[in-house]
Protein backbone atom coordinates (compact mmCIF):
# COMPACT_ATOMS: atom_id res chain seq x y z
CA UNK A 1 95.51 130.60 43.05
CA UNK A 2 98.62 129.47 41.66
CA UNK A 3 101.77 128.30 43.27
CA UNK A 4 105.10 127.43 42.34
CA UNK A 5 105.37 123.41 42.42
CA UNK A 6 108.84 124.30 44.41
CA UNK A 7 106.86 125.77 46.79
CA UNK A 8 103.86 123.13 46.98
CA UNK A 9 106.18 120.28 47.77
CA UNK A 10 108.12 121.63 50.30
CA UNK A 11 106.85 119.70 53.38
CA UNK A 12 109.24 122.66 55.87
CA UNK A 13 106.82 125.21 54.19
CA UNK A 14 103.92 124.10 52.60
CA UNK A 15 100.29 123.03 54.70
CA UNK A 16 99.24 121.53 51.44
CA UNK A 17 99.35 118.01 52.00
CA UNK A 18 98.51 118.13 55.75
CA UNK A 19 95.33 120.04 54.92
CA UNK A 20 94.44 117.73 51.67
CA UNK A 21 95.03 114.51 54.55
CA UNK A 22 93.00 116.70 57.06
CA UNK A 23 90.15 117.25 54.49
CA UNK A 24 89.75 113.58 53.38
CA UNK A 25 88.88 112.57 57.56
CA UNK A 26 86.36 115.76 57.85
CA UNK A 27 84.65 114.79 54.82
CA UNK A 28 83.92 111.00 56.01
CA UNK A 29 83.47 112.65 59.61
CA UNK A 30 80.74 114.75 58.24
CA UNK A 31 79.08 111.72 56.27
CA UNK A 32 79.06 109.59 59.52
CA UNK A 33 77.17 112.53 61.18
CA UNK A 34 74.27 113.02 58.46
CA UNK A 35 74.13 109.12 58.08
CA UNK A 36 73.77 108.97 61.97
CA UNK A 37 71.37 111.33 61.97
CA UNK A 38 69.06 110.39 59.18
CA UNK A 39 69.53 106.46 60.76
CA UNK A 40 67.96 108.22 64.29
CA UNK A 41 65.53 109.98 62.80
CA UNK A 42 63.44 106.94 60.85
């Protein structure tokens, strides 16, 4: 999908950056899970 860089920037408009911020913490959340897991399951 493209969007207009006007459009992608605008922080009154745009979930971009919130959801690119948001990603990075359920990424590492998700990691920490599996790790705990395997860790509990040796």
């Amino acid at each position: 999908v493209e969007i207009d860089s006007a459009l992608a920037d605008d922080h009154e408009r745009s979930l971009i950056t919130t959801q690119v911020e948001m990603g990075v913490a359920i990424r590492m959340a998700c990691l920490e899970a599996v790790a705990a897991r395997r860790k509990g399951a040796s």
